[in-house]
N, C-alpha and C. Protein backbone atom coordinates (compact mmCIF):
# COMPACT_ATOMS: atom_id res chain seq x y z
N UNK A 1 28.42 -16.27 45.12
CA UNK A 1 27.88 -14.93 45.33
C UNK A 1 28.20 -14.01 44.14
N UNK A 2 29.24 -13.98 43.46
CA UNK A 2 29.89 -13.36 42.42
C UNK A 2 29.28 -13.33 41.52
N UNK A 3 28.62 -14.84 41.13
CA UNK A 3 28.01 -15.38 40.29
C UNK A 3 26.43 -14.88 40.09
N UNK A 4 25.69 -14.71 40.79
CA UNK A 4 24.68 -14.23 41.63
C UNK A 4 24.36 -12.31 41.03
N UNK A 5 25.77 -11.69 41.48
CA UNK A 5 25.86 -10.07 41.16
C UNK A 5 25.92 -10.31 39.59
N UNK A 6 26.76 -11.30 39.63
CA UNK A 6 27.09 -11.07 37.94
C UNK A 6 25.10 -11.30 37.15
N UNK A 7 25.23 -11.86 37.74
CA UNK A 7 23.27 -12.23 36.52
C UNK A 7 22.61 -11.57 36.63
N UNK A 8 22.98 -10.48 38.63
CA UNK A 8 21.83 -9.60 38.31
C UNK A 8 22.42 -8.31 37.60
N UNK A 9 23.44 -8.24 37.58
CA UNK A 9 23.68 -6.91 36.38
C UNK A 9 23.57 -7.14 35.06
N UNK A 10 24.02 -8.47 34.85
CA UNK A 10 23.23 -8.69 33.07
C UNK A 10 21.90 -8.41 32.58
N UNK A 11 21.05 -8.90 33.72
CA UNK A 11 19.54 -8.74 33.58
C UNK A 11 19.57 -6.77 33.44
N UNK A 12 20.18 -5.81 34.70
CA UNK A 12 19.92 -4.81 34.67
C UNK A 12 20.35 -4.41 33.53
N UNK A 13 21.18 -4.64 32.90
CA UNK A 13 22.10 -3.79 31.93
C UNK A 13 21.03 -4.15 30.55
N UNK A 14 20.91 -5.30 30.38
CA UNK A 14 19.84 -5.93 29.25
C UNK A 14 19.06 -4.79 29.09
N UNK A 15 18.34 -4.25 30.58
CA UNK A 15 16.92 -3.79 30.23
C UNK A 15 17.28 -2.50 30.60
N UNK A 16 18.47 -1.82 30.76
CA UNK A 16 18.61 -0.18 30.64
C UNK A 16 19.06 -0.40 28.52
N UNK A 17 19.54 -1.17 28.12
CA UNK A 17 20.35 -1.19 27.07
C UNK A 17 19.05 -1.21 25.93
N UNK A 18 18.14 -2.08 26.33
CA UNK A 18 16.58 -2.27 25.39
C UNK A 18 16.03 -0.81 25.31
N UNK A 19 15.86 0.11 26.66
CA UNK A 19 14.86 0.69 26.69
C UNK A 19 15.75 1.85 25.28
N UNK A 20 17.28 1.74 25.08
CA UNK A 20 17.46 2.73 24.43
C UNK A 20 17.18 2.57 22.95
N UNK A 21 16.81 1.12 22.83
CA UNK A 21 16.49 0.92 21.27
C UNK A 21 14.65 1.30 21.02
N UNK A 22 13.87 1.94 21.97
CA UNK A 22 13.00 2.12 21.88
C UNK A 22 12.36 3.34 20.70
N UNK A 23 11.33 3.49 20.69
CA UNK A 23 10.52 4.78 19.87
C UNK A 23 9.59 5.29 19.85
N UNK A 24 9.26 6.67 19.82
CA UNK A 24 8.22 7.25 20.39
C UNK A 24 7.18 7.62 19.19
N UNK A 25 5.95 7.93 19.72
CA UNK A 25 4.87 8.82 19.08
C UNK A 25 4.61 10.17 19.11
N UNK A 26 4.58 11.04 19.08
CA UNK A 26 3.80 12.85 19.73
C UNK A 26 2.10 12.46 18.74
N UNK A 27 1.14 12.18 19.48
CA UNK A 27 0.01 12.25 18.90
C UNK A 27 -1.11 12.89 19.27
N UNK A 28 -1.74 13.54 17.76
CA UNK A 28 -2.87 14.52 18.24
C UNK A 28 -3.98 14.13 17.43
N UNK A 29 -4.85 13.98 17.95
CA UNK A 29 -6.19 13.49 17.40
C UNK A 29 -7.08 14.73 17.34
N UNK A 30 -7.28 15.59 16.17
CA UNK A 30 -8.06 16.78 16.55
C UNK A 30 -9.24 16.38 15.31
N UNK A 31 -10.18 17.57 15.33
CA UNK A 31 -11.90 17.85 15.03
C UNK A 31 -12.81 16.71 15.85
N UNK A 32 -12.43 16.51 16.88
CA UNK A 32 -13.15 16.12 17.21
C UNK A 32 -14.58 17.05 17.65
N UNK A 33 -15.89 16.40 17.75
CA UNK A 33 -17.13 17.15 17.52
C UNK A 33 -17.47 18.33 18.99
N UNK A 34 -16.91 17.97 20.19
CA UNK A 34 -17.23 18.37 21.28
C UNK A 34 -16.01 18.06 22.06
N UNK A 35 -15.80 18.88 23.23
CA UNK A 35 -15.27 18.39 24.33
C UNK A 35 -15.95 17.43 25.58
N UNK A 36 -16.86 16.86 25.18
CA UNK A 36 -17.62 16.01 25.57
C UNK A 36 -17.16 14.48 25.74
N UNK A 37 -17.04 13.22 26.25
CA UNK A 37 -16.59 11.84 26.16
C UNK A 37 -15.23 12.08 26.15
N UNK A 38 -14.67 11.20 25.37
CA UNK A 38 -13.57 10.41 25.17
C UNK A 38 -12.63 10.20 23.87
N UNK A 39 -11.69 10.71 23.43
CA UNK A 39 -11.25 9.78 22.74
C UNK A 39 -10.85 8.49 22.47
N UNK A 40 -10.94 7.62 22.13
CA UNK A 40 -10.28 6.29 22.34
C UNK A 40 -9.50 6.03 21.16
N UNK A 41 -8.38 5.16 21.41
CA UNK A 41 -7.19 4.97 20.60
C UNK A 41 -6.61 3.73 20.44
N UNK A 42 -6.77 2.79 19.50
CA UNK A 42 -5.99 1.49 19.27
C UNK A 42 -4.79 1.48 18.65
N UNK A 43 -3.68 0.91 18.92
CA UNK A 43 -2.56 0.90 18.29
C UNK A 43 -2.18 -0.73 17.99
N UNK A 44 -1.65 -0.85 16.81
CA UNK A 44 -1.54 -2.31 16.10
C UNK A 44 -0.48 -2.05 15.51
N UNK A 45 0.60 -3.22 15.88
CA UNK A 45 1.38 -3.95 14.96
C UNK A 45 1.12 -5.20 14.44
N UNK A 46 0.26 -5.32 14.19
CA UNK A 46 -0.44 -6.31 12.62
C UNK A 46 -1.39 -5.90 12.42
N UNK A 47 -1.75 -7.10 11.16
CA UNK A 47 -3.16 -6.50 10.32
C UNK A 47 -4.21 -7.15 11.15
N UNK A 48 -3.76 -8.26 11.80
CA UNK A 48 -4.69 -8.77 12.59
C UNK A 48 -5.31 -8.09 13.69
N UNK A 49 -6.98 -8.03 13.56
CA UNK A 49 -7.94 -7.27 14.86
C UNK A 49 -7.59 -5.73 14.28
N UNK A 50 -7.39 -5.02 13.31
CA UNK A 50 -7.32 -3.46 13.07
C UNK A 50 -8.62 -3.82 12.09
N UNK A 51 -9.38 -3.04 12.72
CA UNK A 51 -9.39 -1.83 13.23
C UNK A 51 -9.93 -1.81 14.67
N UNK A 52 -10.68 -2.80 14.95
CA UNK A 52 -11.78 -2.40 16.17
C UNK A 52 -11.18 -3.07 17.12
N UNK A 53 -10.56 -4.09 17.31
CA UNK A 53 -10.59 -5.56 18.17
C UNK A 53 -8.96 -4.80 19.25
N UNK A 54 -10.16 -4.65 20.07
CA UNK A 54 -9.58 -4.39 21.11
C UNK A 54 -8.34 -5.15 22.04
N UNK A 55 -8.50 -6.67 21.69
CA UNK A 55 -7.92 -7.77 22.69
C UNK A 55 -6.44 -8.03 21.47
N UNK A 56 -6.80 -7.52 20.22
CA UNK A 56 -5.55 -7.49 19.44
C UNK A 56 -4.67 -6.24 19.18
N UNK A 57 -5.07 -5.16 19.98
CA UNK A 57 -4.08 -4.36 19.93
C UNK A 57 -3.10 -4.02 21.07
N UNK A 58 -1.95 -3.46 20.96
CA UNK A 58 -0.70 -3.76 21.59
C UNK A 58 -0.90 -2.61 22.67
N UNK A 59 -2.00 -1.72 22.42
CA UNK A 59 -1.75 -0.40 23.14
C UNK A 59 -3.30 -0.10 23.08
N UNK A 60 -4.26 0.20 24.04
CA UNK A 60 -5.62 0.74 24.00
C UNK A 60 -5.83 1.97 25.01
N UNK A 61 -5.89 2.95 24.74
CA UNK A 61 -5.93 4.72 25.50
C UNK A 61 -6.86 5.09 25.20
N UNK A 62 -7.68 5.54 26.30
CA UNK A 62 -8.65 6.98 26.55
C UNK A 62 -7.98 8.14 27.01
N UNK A 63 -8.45 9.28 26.41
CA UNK A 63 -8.17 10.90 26.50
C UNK A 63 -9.04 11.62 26.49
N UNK A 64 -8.72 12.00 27.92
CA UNK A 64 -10.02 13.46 27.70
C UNK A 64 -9.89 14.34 26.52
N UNK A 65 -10.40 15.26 26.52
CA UNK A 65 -10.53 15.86 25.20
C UNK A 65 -10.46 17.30 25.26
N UNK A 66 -9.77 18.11 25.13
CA UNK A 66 -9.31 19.78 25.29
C UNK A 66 -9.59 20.23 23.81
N UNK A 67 -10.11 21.30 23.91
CA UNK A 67 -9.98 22.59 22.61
C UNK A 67 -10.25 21.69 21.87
N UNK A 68 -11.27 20.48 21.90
CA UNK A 68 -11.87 19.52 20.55
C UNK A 68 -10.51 19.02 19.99
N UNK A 69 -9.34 18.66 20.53
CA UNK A 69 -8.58 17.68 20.37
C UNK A 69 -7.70 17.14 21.77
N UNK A 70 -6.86 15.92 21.16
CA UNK A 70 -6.28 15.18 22.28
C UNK A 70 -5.15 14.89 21.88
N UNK A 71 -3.76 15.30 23.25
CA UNK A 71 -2.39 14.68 22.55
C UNK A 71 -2.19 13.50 24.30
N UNK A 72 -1.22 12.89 23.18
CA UNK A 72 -0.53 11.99 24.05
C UNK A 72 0.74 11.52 23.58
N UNK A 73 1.96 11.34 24.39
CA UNK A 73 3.57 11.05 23.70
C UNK A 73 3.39 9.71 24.58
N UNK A 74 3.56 8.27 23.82
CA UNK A 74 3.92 7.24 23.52
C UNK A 74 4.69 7.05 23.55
N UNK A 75 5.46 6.68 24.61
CA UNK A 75 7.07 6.53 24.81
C UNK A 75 8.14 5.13 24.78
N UNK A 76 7.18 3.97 24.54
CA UNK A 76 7.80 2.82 24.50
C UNK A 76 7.48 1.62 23.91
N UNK A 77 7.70 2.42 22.46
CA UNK A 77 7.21 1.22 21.24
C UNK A 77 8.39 1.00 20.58
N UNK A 78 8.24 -0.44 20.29
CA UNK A 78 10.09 -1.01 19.86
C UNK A 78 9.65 -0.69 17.98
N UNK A 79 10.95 -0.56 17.62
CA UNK A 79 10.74 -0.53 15.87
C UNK A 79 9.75 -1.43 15.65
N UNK A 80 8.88 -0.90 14.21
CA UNK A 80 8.62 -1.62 13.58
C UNK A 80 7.42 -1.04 12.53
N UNK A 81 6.39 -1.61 12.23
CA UNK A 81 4.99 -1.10 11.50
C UNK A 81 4.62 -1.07 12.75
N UNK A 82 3.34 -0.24 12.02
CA UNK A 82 1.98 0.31 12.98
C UNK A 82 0.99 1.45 12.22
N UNK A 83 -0.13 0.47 12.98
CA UNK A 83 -1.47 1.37 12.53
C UNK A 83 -2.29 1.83 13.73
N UNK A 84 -2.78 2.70 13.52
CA UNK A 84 -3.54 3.54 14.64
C UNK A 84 -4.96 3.52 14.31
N UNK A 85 -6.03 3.32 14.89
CA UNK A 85 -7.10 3.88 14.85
C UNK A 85 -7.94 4.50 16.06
N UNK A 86 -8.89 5.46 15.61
CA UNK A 86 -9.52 6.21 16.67
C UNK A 86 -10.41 6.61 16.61
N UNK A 87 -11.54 6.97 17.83
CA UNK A 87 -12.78 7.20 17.49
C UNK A 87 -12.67 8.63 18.81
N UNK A 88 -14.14 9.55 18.41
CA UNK A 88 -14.41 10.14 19.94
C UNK A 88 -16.01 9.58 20.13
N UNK A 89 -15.73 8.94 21.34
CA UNK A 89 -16.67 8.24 21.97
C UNK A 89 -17.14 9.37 22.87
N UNK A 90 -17.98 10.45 22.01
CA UNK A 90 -19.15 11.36 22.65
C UNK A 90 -20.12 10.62 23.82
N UNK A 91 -20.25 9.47 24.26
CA UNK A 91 -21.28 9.15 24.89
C UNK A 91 -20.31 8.19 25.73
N UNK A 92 -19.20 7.94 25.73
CA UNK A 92 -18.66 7.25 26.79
C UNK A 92 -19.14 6.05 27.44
N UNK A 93 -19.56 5.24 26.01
CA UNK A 93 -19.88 3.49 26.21
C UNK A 93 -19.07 2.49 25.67
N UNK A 94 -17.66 3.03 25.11
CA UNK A 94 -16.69 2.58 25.00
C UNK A 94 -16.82 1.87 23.67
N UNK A 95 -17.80 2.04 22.41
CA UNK A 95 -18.17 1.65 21.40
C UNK A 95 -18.22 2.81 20.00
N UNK A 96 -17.65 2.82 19.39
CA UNK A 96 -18.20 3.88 17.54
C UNK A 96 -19.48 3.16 17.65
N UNK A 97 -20.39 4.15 17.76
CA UNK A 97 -21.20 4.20 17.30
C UNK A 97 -21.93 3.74 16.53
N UNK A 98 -23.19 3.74 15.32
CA UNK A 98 -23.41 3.60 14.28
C UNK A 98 -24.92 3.60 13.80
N UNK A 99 -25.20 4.10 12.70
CA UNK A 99 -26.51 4.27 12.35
C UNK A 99 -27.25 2.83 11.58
N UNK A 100 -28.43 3.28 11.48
CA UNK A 100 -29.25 2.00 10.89
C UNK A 100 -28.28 1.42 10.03
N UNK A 101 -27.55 1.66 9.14
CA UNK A 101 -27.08 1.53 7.73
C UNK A 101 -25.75 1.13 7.90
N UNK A 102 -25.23 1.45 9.37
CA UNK A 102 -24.08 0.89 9.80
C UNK A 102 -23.11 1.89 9.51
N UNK A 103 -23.44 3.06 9.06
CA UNK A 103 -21.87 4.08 9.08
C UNK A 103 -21.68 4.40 10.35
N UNK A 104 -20.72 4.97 10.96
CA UNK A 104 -20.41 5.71 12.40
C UNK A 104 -21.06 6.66 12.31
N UNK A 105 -21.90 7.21 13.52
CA UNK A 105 -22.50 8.18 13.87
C UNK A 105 -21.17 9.55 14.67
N UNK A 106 -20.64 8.49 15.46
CA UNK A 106 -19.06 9.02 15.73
C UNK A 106 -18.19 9.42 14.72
N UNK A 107 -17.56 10.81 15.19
CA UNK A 107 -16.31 10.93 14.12
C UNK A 107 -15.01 10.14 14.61
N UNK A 108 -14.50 9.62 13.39
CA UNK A 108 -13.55 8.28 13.73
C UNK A 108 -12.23 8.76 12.40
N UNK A 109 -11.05 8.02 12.89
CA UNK A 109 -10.09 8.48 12.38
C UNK A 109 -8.85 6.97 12.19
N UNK A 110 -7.94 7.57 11.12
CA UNK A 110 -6.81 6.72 11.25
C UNK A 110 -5.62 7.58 11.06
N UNK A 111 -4.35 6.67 11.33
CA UNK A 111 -3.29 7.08 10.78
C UNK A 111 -3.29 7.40 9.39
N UNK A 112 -2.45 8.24 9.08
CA UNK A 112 -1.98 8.35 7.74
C UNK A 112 -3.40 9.19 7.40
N UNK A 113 -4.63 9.17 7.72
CA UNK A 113 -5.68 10.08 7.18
C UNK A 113 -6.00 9.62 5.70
N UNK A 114 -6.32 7.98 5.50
CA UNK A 114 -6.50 7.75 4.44
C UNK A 114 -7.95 8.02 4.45
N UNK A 115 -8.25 8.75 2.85
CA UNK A 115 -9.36 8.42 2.51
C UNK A 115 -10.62 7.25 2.62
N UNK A 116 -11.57 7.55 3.05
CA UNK A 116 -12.77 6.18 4.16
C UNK A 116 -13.61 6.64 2.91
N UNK A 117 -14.25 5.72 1.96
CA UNK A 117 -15.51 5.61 0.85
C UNK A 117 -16.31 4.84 1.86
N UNK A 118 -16.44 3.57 1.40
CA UNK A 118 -17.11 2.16 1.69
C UNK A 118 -16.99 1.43 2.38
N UNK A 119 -15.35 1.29 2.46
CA UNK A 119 -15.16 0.23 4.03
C UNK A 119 -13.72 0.85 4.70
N UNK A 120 -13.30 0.25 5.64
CA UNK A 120 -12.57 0.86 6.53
C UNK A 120 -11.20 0.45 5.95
N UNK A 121 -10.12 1.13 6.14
CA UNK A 121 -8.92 1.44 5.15
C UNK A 121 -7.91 -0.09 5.97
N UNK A 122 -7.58 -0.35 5.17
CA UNK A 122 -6.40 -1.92 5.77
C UNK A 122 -5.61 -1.30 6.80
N UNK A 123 -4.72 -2.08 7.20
CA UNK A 123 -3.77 -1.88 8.22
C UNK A 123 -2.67 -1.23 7.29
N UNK A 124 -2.06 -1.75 6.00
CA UNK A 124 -1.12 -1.21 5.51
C UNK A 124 -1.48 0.33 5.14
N UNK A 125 -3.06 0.71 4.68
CA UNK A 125 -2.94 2.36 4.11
C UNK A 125 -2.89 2.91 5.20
N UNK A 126 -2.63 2.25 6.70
CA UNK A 126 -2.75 3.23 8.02
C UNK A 126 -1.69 2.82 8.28
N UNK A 127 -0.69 2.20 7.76
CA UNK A 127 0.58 1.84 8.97
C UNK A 127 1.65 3.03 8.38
N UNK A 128 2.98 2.97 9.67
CA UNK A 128 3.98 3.68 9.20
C UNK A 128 4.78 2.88 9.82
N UNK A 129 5.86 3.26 9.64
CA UNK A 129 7.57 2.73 10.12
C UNK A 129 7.93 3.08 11.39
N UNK A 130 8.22 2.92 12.13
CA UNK A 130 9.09 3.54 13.31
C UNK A 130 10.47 3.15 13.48
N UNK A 131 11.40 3.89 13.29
CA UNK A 131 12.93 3.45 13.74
C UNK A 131 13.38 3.50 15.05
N UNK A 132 14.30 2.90 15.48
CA UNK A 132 15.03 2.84 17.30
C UNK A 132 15.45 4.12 17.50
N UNK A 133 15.03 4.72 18.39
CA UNK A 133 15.48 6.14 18.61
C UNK A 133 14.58 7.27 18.26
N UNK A 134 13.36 6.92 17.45
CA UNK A 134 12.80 8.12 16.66
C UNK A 134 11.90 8.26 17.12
N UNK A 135 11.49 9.81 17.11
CA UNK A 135 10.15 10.43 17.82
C UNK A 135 9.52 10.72 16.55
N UNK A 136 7.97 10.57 16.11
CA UNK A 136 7.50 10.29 15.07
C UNK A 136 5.99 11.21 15.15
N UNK A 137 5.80 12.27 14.76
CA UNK A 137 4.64 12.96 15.13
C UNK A 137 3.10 12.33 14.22
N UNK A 138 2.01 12.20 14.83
CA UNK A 138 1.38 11.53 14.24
C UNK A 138 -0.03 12.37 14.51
N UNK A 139 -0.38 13.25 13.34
CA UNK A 139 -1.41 13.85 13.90
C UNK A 139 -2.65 13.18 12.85
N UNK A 140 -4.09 12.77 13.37
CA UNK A 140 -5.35 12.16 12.79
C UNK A 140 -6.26 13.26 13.21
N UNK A 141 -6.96 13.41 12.24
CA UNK A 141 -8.03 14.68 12.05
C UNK A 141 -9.16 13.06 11.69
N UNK A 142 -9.89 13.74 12.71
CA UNK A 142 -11.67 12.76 13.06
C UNK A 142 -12.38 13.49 11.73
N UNK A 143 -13.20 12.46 11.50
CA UNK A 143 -14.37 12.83 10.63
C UNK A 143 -15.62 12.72 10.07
């Protein structure tokens, strides 16, 4: 029986002791075009499936949309890299958009707010660091 209490407090203690090595986001996605749809939000720790690929990111959020932007605090991401990307899905079909020519008709966004020419920015010009313990403000202006 001893034996028994003892494993289940290791297990508890494990997972009060993890959650403190955790790290947060404060994120605001603003210009968006309307208070209309959705924002939607992918979060990636790899390069793999960033930007679009939904089934490869670690974290996928919709937000309504206030005063033509959207926050949300992210409260339980372990250290490490990460890239963000985001769109406002004005029409709420869960897709960016896109014209004949293939640019987004949607205004769409990343971390870090790298400059978009020709093709869509890697995972590294959108990633940042996160340390254990740190709240990390992350604001992306759509465009």
């Amino acid at each position: 029986m001893i034996q028994i209490l003892l494993i289940v407090f290791h297990f508890l203690f494990q997972g009060l002791s993890s959650n403190q090595d955790l790290a947060s986001i404060s994120l605001t996605v603003s210009n968006c075009r309307s208070n209309q749809g959705m924002v939607r939000i992918l979060i990636f720790d790899q390069e793999s499936g960033f930007p679009d690929n939904r089934k490869k990111a670690i974290k996928a959020i919709s937000l309504p949309i206030k005063n033509q932007e959207s926050k949300i605090a992210i409260l339980d991401l372990k250290p490490g890299k990460y890239s963000i990307s985001t769109f406002h899905d004005e029409d709420e079909n869960g897709e960016l958009n896109k014209n004949p020519f293939g640019y987004p008709s949607e205004k769409y966004g990343f971390s870090n707010n790298p400059r978009v020419i020709f093709s869509t920015p890697s995972f590294e010009k959108c990633s940042f660091e996160l340390k254990a313990n740190q709240v990390r403000e992350i604001n992306i202006i759509l465009r």
